[in-house]
C-alpha atoms as a PDB file:
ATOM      1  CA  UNK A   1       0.000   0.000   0.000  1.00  0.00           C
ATOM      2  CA  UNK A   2       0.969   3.662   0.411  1.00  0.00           C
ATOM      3  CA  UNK A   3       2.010   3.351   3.690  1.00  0.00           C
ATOM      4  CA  UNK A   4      -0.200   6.784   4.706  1.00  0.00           C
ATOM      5  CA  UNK A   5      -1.473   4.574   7.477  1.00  0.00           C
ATOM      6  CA  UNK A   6       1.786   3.740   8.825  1.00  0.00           C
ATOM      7  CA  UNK A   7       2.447   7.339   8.864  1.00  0.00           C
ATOM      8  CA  UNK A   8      -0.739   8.280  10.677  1.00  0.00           C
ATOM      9  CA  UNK A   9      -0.511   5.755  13.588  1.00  0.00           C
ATOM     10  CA  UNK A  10       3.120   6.871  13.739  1.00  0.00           C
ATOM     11  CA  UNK A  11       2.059  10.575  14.305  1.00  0.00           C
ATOM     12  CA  UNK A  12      -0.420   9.635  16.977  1.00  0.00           C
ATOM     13  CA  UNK A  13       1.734   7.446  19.050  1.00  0.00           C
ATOM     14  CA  UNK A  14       3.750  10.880  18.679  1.00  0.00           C
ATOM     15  CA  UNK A  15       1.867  13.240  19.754  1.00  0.00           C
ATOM     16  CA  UNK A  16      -0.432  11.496  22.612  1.00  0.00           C
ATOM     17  CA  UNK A  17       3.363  10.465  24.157  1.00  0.00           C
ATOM     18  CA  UNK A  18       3.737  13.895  24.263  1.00  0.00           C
ATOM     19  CA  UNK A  19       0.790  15.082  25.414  1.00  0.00           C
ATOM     20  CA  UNK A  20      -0.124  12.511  28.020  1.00  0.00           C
ATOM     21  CA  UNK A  21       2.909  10.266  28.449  1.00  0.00           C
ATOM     22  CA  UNK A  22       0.600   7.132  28.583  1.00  0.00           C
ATOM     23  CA  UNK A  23       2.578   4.104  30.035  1.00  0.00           C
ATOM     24  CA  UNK A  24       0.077   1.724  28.343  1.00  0.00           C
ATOM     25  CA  UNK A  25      -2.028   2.161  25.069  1.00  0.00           C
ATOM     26  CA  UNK A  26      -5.178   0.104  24.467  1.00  0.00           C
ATOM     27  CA  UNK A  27      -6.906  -0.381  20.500  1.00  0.00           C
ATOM     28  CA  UNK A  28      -9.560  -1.780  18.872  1.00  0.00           C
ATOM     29  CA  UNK A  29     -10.399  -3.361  15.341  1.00  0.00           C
ATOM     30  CA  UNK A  30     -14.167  -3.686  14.843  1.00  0.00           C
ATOM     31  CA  UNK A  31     -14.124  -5.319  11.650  1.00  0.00           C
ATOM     32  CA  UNK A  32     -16.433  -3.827   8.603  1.00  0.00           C
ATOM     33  CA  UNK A  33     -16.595  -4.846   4.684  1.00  0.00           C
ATOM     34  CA  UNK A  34     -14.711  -1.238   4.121  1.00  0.00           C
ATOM     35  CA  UNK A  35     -11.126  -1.651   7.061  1.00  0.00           C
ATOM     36  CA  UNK A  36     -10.210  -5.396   6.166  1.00  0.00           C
ATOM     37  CA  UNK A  37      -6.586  -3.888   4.823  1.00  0.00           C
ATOM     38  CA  UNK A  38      -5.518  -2.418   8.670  1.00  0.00           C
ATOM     39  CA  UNK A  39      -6.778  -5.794  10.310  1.00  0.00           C
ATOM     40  CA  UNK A  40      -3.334  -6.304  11.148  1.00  0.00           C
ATOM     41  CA  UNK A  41      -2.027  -2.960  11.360  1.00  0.00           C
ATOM     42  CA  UNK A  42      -1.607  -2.598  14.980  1.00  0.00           C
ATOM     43  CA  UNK A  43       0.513  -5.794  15.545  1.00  0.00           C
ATOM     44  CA  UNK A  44       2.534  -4.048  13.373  1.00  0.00           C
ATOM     45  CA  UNK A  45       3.120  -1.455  16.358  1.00  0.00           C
ATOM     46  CA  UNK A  46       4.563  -3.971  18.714  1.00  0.00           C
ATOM     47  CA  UNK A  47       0.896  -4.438  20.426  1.00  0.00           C
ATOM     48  CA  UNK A  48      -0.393  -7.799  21.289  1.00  0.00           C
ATOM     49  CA  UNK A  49      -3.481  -9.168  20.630  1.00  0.00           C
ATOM     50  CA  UNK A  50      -6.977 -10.905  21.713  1.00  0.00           C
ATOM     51  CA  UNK A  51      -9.149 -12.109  19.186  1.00  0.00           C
ATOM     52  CA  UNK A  52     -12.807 -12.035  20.407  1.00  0.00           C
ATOM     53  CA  UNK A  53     -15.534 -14.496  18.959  1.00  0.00           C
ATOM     54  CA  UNK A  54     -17.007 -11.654  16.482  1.00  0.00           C
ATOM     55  CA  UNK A  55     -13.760 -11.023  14.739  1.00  0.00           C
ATOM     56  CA  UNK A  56     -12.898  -8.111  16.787  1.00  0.00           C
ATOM     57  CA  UNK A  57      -9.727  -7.624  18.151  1.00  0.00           C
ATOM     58  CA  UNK A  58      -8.652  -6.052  21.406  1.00  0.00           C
ATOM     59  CA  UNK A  59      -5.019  -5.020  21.745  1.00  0.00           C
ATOM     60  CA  UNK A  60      -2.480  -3.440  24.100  1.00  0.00           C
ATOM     61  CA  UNK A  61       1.186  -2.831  24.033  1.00  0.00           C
ATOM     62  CA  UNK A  62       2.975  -1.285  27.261  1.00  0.00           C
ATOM     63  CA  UNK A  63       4.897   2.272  26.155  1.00  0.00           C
ATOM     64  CA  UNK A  64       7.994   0.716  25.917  1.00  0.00           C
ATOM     65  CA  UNK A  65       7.283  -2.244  23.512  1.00  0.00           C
ATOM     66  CA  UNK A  66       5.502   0.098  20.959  1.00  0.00           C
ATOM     67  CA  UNK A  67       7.804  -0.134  17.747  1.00  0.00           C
ATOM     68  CA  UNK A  68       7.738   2.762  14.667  1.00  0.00           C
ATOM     69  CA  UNK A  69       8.473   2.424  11.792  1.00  0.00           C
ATOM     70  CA  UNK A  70       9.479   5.484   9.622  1.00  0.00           C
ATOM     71  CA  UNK A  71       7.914   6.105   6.223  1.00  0.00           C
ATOM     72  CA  UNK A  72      10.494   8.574   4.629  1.00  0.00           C
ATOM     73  CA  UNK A  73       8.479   9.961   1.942  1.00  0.00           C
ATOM     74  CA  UNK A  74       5.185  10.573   3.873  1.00  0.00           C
ATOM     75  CA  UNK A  75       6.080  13.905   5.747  1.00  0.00           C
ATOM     76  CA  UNK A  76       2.805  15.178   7.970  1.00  0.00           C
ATOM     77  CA  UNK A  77       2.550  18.939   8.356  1.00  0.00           C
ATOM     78  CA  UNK A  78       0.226  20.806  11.097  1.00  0.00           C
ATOM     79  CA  UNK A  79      -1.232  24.130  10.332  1.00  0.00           C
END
């Protein structure tokens, strides 16, 4: 893919680290017949994960285990 979602969780483990310094970080993937391609995208984040009987999937990942991974040709500018 284009990676743009890599970017975007990237820029909000960023930011809320800043902001609120959490030492744990909890997500959800409710799946629907539009997000099948970011299933998986969390795991990609270093966050484990607990499948639940409807095909959603609960995860969490302590502050230090959360891995990024840089996308050098996405660059995200505030205004």
């Amino acid at each position: 893919g284009r990676k743009l979602e890599i970017e975007f969780i990237n820029y909000c483990i960023r930011e809320v680290n800043k902001e609120w310094n959490p030492r744990e970080w909890r997500g959800e993937y409710i799946p629907t017949k539009k997000n099948h391609q970011v299933a998986d995208l969390l795991e990609n984040f270093g966050f484990s994960k607990k499948v639940m009987a409807n095909g959603t999937k609960k995860y969490q990942a302590d502050r230090k285990q959360l891995l990024q991974e840089r996308v050098p040709f996405i660059t995200v500018v505030e205004e």
